[in-house]
N, C-alpha and C. Protein backbone atom coordinates (compact mmCIF):
# COMPACT_ATOMS: atom_id res chain seq x y z
N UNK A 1 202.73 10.61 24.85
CA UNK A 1 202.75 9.33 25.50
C UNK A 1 201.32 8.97 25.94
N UNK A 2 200.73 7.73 25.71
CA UNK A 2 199.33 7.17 25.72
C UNK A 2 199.76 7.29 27.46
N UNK A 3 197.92 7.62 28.18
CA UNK A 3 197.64 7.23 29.84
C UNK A 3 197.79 5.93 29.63
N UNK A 4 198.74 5.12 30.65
CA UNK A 4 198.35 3.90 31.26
C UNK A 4 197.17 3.46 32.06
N UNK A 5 196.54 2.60 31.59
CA UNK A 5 195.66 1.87 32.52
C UNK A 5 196.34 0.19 32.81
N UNK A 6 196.75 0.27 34.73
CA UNK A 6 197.41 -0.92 34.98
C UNK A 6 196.57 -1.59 35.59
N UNK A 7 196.42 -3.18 35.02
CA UNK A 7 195.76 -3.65 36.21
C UNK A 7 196.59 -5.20 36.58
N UNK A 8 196.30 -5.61 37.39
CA UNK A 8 196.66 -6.92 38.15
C UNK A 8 197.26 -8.07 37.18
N UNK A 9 196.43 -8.97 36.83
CA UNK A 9 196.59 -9.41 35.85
C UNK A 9 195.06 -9.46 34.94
N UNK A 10 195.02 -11.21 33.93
CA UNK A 10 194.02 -11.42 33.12
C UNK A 10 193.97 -12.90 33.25
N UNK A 11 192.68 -13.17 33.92
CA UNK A 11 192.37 -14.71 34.11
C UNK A 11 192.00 -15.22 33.02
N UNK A 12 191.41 -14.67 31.80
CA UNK A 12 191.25 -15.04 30.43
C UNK A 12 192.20 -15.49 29.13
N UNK A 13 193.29 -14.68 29.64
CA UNK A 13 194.36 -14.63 28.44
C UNK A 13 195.38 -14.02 28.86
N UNK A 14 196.39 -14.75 28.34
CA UNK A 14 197.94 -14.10 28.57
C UNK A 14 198.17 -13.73 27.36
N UNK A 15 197.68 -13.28 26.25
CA UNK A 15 197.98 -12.21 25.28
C UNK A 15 198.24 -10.83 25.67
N UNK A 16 198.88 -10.18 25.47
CA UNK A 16 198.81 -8.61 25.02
C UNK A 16 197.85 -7.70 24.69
N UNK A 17 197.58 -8.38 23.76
CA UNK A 17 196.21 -8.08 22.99
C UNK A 17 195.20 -7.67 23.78
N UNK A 18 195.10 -9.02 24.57
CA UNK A 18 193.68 -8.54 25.61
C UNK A 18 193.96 -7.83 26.65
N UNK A 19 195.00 -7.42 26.90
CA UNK A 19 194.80 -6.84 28.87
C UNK A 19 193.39 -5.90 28.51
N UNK A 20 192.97 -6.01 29.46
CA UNK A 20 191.96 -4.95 29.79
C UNK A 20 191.23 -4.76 28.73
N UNK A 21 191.00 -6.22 28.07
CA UNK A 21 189.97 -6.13 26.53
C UNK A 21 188.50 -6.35 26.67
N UNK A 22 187.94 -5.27 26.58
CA UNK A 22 186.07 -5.26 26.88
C UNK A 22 185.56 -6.78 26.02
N UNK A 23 186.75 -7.97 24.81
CA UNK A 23 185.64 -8.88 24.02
C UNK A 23 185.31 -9.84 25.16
N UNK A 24 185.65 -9.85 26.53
CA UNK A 24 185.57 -11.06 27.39
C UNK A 24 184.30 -10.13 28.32
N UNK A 25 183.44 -10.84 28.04
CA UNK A 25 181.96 -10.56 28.97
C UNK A 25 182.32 -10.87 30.16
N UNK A 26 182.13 -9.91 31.01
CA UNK A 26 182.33 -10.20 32.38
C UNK A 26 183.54 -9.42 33.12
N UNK A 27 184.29 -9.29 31.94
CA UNK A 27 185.65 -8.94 32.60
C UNK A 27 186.39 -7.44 33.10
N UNK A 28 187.14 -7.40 33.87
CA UNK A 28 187.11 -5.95 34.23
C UNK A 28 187.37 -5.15 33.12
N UNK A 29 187.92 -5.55 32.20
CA UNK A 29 188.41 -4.66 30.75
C UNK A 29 186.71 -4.15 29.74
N UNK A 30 186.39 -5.66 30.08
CA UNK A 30 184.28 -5.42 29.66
C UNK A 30 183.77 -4.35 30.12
N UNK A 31 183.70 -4.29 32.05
CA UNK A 31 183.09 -3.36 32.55
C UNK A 31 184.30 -1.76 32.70
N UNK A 32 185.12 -1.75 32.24
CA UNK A 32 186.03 -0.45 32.38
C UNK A 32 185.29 -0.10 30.93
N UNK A 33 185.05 -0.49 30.00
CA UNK A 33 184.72 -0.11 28.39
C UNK A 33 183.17 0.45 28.74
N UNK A 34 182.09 -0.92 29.41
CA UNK A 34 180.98 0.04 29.79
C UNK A 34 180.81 1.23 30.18
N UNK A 35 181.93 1.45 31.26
CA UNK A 35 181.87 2.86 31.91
C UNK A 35 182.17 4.20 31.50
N UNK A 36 182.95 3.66 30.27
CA UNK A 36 183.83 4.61 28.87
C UNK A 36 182.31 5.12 28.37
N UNK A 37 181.28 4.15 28.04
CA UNK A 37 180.26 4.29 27.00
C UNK A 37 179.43 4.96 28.41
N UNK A 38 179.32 4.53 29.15
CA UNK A 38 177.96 5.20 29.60
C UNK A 38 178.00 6.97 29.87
N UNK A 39 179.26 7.25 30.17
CA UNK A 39 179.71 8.35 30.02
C UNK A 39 180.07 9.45 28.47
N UNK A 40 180.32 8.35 27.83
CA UNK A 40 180.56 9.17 26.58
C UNK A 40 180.43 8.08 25.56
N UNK A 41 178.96 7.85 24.86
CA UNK A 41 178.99 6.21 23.88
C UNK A 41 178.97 6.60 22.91
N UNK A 42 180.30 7.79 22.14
CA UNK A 42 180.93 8.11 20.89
C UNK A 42 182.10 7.33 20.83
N UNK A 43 182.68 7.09 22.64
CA UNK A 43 184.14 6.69 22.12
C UNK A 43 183.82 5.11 21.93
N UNK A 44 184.92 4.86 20.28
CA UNK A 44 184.51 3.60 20.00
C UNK A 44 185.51 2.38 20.90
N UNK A 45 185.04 1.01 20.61
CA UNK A 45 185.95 0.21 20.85
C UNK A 45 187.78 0.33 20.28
N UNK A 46 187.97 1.10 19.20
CA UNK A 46 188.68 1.26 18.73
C UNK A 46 189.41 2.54 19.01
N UNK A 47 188.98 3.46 19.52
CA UNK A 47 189.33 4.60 20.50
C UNK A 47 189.87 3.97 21.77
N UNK A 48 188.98 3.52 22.52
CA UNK A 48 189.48 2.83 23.88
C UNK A 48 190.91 1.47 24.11
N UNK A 49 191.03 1.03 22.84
CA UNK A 49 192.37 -0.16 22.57
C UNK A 49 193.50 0.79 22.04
N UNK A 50 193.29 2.01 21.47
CA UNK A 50 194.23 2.43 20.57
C UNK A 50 194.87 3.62 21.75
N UNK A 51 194.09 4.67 22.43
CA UNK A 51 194.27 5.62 22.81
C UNK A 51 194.79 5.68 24.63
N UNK A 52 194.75 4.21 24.90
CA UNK A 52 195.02 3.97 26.34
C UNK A 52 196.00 2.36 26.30
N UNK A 53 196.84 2.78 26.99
CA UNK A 53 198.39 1.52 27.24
C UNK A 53 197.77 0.73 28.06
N UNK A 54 197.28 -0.29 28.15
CA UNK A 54 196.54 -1.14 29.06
C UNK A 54 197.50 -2.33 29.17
N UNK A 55 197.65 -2.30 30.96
CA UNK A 55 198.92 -3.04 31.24
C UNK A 55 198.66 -4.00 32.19
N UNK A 56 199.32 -4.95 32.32
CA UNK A 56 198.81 -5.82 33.83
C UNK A 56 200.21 -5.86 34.47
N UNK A 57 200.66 -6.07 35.58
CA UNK A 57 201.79 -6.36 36.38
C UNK A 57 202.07 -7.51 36.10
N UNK A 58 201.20 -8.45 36.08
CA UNK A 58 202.01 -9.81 35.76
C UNK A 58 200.73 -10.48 34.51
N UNK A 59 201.87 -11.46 33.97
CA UNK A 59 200.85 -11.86 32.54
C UNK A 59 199.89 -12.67 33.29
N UNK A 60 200.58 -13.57 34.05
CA UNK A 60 200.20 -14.96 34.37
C UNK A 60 198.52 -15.21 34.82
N UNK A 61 198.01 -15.74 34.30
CA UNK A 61 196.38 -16.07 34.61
C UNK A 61 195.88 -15.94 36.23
N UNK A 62 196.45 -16.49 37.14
CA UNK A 62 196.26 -16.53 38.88
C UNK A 62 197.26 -15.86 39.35
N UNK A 63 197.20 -14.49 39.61
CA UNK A 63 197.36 -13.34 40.69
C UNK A 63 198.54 -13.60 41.19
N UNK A 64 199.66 -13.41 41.39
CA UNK A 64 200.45 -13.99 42.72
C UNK A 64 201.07 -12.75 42.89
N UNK A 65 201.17 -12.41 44.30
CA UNK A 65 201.79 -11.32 44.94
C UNK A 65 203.55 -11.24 44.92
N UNK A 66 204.21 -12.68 44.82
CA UNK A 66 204.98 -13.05 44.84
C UNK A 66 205.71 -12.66 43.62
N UNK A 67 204.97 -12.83 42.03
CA UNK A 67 205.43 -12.17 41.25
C UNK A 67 204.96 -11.23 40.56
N UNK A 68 203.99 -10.24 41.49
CA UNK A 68 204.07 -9.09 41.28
C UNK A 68 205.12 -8.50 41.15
N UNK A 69 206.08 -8.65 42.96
CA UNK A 69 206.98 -8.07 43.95
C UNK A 69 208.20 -8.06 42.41
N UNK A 70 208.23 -9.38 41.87
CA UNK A 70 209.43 -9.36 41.27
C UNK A 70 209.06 -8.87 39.93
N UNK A 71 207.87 -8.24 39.13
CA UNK A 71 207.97 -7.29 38.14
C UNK A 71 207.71 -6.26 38.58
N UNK A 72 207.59 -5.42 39.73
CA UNK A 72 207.91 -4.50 40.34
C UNK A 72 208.67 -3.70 39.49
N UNK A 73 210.04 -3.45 39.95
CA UNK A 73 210.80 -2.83 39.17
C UNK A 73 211.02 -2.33 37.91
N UNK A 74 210.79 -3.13 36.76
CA UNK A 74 210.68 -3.12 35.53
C UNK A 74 209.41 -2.39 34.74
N UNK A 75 208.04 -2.82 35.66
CA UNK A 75 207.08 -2.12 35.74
C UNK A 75 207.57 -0.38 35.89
N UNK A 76 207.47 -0.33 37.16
CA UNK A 76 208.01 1.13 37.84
C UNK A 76 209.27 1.39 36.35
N UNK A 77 209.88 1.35 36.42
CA UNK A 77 210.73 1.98 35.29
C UNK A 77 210.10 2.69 33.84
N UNK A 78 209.35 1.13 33.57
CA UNK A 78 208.62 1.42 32.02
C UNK A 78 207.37 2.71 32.62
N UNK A 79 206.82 2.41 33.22
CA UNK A 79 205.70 3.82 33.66
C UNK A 79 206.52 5.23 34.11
N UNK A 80 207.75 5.38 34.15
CA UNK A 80 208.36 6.55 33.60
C UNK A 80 207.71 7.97 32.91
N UNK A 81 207.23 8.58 33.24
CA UNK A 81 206.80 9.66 32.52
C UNK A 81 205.30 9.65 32.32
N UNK A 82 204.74 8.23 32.51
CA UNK A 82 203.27 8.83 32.07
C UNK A 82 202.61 9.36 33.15
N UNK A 83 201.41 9.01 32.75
CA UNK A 83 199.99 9.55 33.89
C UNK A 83 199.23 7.43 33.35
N UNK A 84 199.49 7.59 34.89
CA UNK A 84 199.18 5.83 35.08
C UNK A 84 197.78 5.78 36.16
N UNK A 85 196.82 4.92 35.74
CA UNK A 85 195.64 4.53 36.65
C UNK A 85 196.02 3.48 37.09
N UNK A 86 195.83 2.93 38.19
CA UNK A 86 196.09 2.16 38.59
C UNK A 86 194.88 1.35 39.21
N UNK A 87 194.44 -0.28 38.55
CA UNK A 87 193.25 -0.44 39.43
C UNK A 87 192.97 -1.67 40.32
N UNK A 88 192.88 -1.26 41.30
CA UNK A 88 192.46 -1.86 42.97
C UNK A 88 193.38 -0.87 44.04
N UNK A 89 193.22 -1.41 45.12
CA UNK A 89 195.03 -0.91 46.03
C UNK A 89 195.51 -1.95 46.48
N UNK A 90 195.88 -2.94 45.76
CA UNK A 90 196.87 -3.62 45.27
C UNK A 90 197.36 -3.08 44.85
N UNK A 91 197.50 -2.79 43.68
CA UNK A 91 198.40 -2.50 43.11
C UNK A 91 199.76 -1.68 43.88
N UNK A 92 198.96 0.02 44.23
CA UNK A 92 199.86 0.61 44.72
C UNK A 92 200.89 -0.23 46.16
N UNK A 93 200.32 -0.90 46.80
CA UNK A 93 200.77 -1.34 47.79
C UNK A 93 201.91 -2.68 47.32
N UNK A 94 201.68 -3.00 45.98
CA UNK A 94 202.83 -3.95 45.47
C UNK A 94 204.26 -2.83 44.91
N UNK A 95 203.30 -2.32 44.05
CA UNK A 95 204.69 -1.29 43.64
C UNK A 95 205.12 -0.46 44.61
N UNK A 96 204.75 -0.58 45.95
CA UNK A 96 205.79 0.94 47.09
C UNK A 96 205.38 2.17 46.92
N UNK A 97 204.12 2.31 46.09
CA UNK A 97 203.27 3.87 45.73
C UNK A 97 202.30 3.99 47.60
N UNK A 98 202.72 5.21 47.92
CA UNK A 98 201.60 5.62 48.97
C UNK A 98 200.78 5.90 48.84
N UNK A 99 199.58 5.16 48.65
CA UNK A 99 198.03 5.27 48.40
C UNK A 99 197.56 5.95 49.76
N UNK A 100 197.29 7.09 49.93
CA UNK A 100 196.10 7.69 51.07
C UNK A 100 194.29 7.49 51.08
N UNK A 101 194.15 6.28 50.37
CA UNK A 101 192.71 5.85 50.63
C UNK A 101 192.10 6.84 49.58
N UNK A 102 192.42 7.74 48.73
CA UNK A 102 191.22 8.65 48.17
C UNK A 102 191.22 7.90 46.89
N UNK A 103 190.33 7.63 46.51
CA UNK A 103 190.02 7.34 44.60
C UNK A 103 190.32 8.41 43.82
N UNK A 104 190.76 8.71 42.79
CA UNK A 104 190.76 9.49 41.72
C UNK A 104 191.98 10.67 41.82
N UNK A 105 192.52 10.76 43.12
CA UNK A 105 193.27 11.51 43.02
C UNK A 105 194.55 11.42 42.48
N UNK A 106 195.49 12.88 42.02
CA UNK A 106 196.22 12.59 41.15
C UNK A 106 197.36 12.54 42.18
N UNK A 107 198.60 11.81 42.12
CA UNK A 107 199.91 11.67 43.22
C UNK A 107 200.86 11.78 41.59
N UNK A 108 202.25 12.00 42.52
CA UNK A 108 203.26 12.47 41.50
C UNK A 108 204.33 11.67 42.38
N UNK A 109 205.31 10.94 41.20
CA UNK A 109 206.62 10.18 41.76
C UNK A 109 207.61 11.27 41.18
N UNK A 110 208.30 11.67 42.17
CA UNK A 110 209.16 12.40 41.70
C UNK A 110 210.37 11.74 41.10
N UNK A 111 210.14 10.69 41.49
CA UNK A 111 211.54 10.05 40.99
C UNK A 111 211.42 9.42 39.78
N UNK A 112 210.51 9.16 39.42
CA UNK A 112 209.69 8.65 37.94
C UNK A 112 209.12 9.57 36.88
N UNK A 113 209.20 10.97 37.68
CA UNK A 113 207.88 11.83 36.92
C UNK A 113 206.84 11.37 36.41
N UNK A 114 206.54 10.36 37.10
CA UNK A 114 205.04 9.64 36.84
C UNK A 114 204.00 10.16 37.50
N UNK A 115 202.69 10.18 37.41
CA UNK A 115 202.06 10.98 37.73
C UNK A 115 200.89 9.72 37.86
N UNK A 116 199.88 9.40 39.05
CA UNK A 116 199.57 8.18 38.99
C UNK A 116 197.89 8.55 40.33
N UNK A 117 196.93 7.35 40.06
CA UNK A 117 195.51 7.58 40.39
C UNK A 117 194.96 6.05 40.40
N UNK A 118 194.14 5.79 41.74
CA UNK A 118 193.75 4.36 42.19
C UNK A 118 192.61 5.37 42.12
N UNK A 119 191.86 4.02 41.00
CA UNK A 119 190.48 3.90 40.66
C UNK A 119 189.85 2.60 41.21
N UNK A 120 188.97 2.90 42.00
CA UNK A 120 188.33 0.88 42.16
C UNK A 120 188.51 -0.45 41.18
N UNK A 121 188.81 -1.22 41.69
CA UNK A 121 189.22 -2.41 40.82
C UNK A 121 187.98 -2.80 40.14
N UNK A 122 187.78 -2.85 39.10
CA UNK A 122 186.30 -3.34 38.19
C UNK A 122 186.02 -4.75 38.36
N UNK A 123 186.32 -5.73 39.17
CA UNK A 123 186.19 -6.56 39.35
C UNK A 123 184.33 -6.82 39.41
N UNK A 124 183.85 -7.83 39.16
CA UNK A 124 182.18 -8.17 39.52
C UNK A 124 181.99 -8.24 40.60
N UNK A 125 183.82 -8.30 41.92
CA UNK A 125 183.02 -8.02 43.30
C UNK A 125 183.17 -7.06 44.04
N UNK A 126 183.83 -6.04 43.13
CA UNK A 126 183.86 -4.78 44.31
C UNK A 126 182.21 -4.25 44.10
N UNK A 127 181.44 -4.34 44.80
CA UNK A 127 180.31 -3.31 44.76
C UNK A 127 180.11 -1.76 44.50
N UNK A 128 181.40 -1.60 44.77
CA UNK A 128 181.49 0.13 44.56
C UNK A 128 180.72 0.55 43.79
N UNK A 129 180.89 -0.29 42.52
CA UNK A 129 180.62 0.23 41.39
C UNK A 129 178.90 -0.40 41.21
N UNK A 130 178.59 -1.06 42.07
CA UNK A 130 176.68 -0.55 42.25
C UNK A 130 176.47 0.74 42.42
N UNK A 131 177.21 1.56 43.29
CA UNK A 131 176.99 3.02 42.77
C UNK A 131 177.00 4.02 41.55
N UNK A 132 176.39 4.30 40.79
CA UNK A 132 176.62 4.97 39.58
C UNK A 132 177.80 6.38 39.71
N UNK A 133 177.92 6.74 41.02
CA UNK A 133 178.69 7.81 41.55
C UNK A 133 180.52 7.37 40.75
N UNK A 134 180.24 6.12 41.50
CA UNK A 134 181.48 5.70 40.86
C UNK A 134 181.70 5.27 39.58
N UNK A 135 180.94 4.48 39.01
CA UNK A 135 180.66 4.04 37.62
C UNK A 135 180.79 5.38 36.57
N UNK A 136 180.67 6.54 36.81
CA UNK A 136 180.67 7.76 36.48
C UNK A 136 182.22 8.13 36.37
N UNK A 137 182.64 8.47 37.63
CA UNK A 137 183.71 9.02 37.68
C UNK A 137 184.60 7.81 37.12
N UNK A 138 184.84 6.82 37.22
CA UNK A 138 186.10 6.12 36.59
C UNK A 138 185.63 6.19 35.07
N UNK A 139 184.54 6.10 34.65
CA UNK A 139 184.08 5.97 32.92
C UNK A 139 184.88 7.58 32.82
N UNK A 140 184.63 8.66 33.20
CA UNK A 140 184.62 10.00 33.30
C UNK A 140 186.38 10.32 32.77
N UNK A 141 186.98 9.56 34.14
CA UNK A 141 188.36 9.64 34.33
C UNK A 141 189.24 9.08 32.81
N UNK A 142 188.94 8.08 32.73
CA UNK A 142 189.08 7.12 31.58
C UNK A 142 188.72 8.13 30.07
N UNK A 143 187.67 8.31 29.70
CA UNK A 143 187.23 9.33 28.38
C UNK A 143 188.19 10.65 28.59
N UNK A 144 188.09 11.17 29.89
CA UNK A 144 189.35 12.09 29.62
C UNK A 144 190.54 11.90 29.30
N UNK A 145 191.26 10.44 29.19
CA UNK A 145 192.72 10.30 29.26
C UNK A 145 192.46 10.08 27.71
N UNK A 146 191.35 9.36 27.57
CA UNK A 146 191.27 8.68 26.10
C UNK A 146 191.31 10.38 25.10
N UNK A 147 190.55 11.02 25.93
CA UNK A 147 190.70 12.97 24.80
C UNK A 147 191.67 13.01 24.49
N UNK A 148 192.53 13.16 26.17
CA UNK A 148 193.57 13.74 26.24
C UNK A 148 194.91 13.46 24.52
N UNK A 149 194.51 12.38 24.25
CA UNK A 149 195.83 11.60 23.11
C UNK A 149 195.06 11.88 21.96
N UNK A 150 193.57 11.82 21.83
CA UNK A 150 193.09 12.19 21.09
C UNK A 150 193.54 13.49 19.73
């Protein structure tokens, strides 16, 4: 089973295709792919679309918490069994996951056997990721899941 990478939604496109697609400059799927390469710039674009489930909670272009809440469920079901990233804490705090503030760590739903990790949201405004500390470890985190199916 491919790692999930979930994120929020996609202000660019309500395709499939694109969630979390590095061709939109700027976009968190852009800078999650940089961080793939700066860490390891063997894995191709075609490694990173093929080898990771890249998901958003809701299709819809503008964010709404409202229908997050209500793909909730369906979400949580389909992530069943994998090993899911999850990125901002949003997220966890929409789906009912207990986020304890740490980045990268791994939590386990027992009731899902999902196995699940809040990475900073790649957004252009979390700053976090002016740190290379972090820019590291999520590129890091990411190339390992991408091995892992490898």
């Amino acid at each position: 089973m491919k790692p999930v990478v979930l994120g929020m939604n996609n202000p660019h496109s309500t395709e499939l295709d694109d969630v979390l697609s590095p061709r939109f400059p700027g976009s968190a799927g852009c800078r999650l792919y940089q961080m793939v390469r700066e860490v390891d710039p063997s894995v191709s674009e075609a490694d990173y679309h093929e080898q990771l489930d890249r998901r958003n909670l809701i299709t819809e272009r503008c964010w709404s918490k409202q229908r997050a809440r209500l793909a909730k469920l369906a979400m949580l079901d389909s992530l069943r069994g994998c090993r899911v990233v999850l990125l901002g804490t949003a997220l966890p705090s929409v789906l009912g996951l207990r986020h304890l503030g740490k980045w990268y760590e791994w939590n386990v739903d027992h009731d899902r056997y999902m196995r699940w990790c809040v990475a900073p949201h790649p957004s252009g405004l979390n700053r976090i990721y002016n740190e290379v500390e972090y820019r590291n470890k999520t590129g890091r985190l990411l190339v390992d899941l991408i091995r892992s199916v490898s």
